[in-house]
PDB file of N, CA and C in Angstrom:
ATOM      1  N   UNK A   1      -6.855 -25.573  -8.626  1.00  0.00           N
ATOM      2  CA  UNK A   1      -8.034 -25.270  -9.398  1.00  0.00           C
ATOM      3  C   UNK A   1      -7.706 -24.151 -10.388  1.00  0.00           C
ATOM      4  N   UNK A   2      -8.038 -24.222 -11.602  1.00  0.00           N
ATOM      5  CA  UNK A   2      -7.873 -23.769 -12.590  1.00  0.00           C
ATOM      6  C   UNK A   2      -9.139 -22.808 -13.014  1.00  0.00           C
ATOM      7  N   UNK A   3      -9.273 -21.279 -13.543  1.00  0.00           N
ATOM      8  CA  UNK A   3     -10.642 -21.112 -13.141  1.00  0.00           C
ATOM      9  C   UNK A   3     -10.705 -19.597 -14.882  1.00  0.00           C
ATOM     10  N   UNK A   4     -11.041 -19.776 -15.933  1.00  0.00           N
ATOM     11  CA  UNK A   4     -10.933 -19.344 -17.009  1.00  0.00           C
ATOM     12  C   UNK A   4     -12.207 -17.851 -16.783  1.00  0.00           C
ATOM     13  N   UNK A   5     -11.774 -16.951 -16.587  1.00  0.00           N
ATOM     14  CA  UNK A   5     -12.290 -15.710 -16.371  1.00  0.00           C
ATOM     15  C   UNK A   5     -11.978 -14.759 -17.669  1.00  0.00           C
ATOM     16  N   UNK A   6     -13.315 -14.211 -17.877  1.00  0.00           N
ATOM     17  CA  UNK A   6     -12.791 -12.860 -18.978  1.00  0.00           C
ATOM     18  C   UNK A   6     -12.431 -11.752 -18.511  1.00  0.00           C
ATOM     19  N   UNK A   7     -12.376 -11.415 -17.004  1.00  0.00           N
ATOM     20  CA  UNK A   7     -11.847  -9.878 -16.453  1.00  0.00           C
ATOM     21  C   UNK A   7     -11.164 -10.716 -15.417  1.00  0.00           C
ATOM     22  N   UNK A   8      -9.720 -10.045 -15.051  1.00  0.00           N
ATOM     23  CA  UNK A   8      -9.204 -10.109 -13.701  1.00  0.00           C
ATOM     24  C   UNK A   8     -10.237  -9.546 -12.766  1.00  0.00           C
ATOM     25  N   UNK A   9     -10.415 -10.064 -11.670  1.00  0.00           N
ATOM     26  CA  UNK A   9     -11.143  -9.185 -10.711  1.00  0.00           C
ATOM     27  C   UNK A   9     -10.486  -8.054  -9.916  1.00  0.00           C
ATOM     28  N   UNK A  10     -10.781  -7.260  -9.578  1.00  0.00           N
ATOM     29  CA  UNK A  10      -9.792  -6.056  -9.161  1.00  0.00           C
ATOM     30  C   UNK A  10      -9.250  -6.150  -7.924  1.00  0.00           C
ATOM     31  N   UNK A  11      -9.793  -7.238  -7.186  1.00  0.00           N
ATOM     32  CA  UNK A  11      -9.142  -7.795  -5.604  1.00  0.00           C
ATOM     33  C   UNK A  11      -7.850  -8.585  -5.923  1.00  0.00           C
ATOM     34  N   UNK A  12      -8.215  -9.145  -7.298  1.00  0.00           N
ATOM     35  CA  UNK A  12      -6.641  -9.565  -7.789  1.00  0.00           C
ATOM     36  C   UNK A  12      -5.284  -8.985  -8.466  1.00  0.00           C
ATOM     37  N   UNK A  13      -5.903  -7.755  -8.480  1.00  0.00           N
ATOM     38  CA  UNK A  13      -5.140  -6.767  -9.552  1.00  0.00           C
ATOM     39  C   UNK A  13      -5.250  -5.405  -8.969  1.00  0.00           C
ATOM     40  N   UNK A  14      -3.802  -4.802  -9.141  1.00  0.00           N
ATOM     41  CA  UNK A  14      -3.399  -3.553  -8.104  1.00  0.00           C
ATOM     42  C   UNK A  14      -2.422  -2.801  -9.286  1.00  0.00           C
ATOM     43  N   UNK A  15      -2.641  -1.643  -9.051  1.00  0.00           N
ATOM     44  CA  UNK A  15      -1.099  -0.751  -9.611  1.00  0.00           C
ATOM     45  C   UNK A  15      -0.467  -0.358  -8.369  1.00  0.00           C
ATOM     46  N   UNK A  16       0.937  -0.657  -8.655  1.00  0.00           N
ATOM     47  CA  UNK A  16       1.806  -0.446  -7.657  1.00  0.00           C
ATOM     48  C   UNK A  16       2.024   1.153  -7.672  1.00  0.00           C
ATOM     49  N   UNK A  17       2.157   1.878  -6.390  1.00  0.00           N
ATOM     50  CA  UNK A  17       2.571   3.648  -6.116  1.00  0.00           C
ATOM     51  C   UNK A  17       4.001   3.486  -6.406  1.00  0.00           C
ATOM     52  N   UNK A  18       3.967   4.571  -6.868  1.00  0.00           N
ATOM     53  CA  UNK A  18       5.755   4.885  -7.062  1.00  0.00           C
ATOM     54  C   UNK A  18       6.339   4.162  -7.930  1.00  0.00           C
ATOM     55  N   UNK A  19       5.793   3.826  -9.165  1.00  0.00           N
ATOM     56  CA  UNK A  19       6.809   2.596  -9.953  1.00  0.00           C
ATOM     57  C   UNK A  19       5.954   3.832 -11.434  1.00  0.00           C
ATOM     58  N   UNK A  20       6.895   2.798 -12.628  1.00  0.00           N
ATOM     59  CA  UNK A  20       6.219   3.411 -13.895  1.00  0.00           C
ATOM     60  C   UNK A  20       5.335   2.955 -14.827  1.00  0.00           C
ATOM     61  N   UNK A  21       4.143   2.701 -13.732  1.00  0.00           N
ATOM     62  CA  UNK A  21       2.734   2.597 -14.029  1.00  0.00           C
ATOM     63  C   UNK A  21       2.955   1.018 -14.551  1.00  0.00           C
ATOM     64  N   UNK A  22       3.372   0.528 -12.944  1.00  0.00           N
ATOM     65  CA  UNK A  22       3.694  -0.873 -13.350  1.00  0.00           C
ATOM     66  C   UNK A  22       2.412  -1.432 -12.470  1.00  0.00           C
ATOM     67  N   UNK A  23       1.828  -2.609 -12.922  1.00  0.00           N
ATOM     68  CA  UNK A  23       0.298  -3.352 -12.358  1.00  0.00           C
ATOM     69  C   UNK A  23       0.929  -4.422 -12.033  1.00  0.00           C
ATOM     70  N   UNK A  24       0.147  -5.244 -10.829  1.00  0.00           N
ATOM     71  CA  UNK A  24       0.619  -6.744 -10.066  1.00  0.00           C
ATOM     72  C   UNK A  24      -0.664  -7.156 -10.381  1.00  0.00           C
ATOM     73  N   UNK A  25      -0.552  -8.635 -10.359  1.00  0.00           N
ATOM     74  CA  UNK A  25      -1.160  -9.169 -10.663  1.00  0.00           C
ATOM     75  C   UNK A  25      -1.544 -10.535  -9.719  1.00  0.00           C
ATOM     76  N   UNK A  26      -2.586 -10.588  -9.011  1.00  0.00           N
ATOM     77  CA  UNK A  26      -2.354 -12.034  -8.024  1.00  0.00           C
ATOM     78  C   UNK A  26      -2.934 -13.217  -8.430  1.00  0.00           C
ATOM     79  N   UNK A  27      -2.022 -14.455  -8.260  1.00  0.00           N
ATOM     80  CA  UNK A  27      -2.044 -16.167  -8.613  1.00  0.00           C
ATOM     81  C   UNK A  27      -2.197 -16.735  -7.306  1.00  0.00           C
ATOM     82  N   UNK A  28      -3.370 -17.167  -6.435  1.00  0.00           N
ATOM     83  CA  UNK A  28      -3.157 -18.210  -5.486  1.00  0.00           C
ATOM     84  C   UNK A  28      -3.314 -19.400  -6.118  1.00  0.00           C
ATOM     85  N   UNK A  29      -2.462 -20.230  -5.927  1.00  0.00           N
ATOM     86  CA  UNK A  29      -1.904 -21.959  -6.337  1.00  0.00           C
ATOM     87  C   UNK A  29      -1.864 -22.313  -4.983  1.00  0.00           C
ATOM     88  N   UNK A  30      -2.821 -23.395  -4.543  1.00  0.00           N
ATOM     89  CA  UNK A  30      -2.878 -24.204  -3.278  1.00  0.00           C
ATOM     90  C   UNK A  30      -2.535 -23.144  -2.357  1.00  0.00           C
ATOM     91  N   UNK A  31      -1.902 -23.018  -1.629  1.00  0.00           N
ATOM     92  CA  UNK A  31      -1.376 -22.366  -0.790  1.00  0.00           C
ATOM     93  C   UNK A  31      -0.360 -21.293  -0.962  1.00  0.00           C
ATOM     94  N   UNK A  32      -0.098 -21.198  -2.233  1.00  0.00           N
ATOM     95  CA  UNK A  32       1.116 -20.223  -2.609  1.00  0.00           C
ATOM     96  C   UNK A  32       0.860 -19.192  -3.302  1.00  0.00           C
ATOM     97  N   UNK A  33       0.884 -18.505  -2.468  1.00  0.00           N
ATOM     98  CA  UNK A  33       0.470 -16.973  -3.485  1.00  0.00           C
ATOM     99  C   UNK A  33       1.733 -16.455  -4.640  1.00  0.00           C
ATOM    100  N   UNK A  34       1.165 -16.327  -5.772  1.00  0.00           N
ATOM    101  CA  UNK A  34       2.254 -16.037  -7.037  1.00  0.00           C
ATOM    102  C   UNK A  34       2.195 -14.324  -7.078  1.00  0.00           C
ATOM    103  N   UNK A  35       2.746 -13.413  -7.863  1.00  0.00           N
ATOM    104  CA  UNK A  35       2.749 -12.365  -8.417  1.00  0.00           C
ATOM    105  C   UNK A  35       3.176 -12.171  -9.736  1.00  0.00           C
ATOM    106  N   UNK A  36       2.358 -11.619 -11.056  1.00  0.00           N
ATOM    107  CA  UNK A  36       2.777 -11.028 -12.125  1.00  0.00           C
ATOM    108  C   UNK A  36       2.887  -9.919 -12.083  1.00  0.00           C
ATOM    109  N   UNK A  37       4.515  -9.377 -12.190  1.00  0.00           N
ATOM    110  CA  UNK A  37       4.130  -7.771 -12.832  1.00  0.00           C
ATOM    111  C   UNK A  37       3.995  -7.196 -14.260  1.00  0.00           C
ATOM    112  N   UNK A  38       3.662  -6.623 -14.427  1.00  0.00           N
ATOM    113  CA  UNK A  38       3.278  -6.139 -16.140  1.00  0.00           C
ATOM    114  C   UNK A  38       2.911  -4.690 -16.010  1.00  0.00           C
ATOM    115  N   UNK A  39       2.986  -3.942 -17.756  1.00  0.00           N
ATOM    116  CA  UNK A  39       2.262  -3.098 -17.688  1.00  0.00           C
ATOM    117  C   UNK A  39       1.220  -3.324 -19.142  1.00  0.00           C
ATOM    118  N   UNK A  40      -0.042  -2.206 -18.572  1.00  0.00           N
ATOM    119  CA  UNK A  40      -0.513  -1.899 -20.284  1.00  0.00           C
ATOM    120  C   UNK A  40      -0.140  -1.492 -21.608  1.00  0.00           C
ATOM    121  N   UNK A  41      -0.341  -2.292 -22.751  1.00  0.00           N
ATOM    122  CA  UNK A  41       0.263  -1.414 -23.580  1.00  0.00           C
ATOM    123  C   UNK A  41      -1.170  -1.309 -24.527  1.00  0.00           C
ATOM    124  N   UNK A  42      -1.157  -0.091 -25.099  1.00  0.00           N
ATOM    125  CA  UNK A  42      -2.459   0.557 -26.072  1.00  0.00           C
ATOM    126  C   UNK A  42      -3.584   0.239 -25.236  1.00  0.00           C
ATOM    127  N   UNK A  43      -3.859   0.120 -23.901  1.00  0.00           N
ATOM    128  CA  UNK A  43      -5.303   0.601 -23.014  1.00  0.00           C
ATOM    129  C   UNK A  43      -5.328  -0.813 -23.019  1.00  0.00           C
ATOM    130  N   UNK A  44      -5.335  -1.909 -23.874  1.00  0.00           N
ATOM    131  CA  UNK A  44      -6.039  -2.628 -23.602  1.00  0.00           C
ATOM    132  C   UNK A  44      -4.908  -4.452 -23.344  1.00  0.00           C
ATOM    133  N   UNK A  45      -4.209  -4.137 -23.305  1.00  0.00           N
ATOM    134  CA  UNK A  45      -3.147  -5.735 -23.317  1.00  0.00           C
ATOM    135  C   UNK A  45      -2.533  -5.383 -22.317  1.00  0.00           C
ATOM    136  N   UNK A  46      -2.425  -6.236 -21.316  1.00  0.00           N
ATOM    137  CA  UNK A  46      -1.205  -6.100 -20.652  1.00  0.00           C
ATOM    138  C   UNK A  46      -0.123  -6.895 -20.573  1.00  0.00           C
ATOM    139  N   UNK A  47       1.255  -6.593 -20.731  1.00  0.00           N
ATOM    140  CA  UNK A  47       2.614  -7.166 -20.896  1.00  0.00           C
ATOM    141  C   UNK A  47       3.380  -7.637 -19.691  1.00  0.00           C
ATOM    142  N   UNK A  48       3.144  -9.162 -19.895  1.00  0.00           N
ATOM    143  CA  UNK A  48       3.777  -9.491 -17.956  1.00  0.00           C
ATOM    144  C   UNK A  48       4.849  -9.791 -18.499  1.00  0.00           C
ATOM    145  N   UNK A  49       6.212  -8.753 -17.134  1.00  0.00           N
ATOM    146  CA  UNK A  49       7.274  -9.201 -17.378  1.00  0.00           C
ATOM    147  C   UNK A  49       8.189  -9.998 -16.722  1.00  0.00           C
ATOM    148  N   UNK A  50       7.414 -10.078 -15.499  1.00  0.00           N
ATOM    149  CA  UNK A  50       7.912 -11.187 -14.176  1.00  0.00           C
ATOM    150  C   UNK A  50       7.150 -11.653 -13.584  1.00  0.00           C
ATOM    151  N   UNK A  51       7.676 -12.442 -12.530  1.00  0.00           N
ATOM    152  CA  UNK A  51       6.246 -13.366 -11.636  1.00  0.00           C
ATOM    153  C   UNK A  51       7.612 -13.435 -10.481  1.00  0.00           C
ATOM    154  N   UNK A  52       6.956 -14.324  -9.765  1.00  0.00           N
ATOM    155  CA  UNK A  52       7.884 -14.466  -8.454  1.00  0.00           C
ATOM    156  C   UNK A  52       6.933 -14.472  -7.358  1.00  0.00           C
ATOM    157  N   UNK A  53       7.361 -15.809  -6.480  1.00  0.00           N
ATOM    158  CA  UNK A  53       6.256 -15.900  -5.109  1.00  0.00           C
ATOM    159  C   UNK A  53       6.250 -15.332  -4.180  1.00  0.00           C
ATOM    160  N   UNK A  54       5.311 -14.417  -3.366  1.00  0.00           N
ATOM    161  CA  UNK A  54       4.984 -13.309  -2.989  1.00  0.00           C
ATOM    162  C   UNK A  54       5.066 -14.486  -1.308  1.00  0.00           C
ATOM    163  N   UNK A  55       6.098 -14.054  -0.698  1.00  0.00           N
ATOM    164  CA  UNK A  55       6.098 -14.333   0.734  1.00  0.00           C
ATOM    165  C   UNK A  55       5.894 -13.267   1.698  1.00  0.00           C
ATOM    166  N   UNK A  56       5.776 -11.911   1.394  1.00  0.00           N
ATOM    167  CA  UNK A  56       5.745 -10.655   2.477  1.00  0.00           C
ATOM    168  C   UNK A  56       4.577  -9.996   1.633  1.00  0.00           C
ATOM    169  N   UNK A  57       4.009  -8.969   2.867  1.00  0.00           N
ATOM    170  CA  UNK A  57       3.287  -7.785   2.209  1.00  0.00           C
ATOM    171  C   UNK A  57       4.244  -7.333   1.122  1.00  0.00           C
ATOM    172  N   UNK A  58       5.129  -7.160   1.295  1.00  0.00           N
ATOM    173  CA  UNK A  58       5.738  -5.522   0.330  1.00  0.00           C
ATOM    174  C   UNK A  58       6.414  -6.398  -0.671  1.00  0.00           C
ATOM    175  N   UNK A  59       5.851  -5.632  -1.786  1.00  0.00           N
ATOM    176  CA  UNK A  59       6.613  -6.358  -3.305  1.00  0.00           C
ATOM    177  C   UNK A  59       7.893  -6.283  -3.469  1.00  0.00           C
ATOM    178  N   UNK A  60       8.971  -6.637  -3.390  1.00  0.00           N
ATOM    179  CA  UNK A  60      10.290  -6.545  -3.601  1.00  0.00           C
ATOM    180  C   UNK A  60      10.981  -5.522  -4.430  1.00  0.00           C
ATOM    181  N   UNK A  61      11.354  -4.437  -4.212  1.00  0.00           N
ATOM    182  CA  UNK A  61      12.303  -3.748  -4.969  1.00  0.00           C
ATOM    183  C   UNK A  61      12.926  -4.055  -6.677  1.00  0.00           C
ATOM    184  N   UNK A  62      14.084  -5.622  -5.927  1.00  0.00           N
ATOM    185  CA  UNK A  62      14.381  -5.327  -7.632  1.00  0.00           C
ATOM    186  C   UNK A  62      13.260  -6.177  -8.480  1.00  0.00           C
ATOM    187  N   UNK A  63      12.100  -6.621  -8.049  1.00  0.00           N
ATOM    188  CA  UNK A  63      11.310  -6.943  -9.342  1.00  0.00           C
ATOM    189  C   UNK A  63      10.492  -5.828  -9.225  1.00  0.00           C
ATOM    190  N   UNK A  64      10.348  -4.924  -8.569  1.00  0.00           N
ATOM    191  CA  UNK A  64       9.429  -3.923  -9.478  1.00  0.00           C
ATOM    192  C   UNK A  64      10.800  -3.220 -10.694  1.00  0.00           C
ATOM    193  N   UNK A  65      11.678  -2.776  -9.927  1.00  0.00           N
ATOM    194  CA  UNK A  65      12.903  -2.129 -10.816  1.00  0.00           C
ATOM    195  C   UNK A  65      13.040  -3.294 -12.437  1.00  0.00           C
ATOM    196  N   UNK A  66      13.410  -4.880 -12.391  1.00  0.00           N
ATOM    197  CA  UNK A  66      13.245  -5.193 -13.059  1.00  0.00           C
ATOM    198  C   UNK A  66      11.941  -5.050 -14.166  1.00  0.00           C
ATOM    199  N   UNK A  67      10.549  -5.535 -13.366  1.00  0.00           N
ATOM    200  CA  UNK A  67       9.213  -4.932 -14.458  1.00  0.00           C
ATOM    201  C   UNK A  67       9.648  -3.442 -15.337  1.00  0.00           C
ATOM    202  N   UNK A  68      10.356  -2.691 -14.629  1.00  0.00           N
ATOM    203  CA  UNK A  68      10.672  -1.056 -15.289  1.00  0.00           C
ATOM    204  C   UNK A  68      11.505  -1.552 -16.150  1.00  0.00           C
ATOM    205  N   UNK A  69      12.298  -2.022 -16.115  1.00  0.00           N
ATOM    206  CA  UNK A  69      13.596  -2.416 -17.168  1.00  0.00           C
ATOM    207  C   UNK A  69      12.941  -3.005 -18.304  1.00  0.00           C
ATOM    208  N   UNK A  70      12.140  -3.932 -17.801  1.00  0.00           N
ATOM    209  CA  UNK A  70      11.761  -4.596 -19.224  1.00  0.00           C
ATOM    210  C   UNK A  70      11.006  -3.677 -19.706  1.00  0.00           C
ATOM    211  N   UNK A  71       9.775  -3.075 -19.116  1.00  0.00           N
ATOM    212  CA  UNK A  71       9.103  -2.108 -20.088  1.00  0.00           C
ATOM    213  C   UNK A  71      10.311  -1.258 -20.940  1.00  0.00           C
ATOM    214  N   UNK A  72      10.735  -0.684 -20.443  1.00  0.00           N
ATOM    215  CA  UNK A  72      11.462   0.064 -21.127  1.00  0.00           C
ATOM    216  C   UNK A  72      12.529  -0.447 -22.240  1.00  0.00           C
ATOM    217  N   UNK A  73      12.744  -1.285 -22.366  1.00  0.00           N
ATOM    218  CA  UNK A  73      13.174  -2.451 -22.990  1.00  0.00           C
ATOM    219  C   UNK A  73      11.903  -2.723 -24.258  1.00  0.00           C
ATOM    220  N   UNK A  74      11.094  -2.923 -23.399  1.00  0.00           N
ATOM    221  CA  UNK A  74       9.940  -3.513 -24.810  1.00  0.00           C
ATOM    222  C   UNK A  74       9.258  -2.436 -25.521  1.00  0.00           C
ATOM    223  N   UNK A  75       9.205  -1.196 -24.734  1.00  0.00           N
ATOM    224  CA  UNK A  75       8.851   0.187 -25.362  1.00  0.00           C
ATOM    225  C   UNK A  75       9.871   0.766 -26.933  1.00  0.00           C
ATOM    226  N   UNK A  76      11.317   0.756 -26.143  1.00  0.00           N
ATOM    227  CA  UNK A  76      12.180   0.792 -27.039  1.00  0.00           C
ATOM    228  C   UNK A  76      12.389   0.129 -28.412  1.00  0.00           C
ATOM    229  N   UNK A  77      12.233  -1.113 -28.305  1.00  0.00           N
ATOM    230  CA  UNK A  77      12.217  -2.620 -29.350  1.00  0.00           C
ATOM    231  C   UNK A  77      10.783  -1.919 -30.094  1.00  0.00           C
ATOM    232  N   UNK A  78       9.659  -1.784 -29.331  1.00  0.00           N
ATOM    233  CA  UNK A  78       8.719  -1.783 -30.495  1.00  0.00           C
ATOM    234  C   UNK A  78       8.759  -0.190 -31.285  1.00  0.00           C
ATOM    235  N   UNK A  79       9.469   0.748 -30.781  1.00  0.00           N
ATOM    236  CA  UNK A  79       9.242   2.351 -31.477  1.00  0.00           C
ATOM    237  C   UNK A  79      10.226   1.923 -32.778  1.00  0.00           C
ATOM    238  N   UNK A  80      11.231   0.816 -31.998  1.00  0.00           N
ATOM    239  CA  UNK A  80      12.640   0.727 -33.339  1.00  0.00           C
ATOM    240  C   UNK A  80      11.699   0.005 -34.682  1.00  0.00           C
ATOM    241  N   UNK A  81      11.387  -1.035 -34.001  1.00  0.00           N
ATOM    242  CA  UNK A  81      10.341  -1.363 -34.751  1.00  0.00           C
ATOM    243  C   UNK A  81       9.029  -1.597 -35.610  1.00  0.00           C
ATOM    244  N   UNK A  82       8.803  -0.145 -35.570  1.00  0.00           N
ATOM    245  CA  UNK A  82       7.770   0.830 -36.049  1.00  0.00           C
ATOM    246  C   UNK A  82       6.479  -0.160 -35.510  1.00  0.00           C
TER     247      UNK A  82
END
């Protein structure tokens, strides 16, 4: 089921502790729970930079480390890029 919302609801959406102000994002598909991580950029967009199916409580290490990489990555690209 496919379901077109104008706000994430906040039971679906978390900022992770200890990361650099990186947000998850939750997808249940039938039975399979998904994860986006992303962050905000200018208050109001947020930039997903991974996904990956969420089999445990605890979010995996290197995709939060990866979500950091890319921000920092896409932070960089857009300052070069005025």
């Amino acid at each position: 089921m496919v379901r077109d919302l104008d706000r994430v609801p906040a039971n679906y959406f978390k900022k992770l502790v200890n990361t650099d102000d990186i947000w998850e994002v939750r997808v249940d598909v039938s039975r399979n729970t998904f994860r986006l991580l992303g962050f905000f950029e200018r208050q109001a967009l947020i930039v997903l930079t991974n996904a990956f199916q969420k089999k445990t409580q605890q979010t995996p290490p290197a995709e939060i480390r990866l979500a950091e990489e890319r921000k920092t990555d896409h932070i960089s690209r857009r300052q070069s890029h005025g």
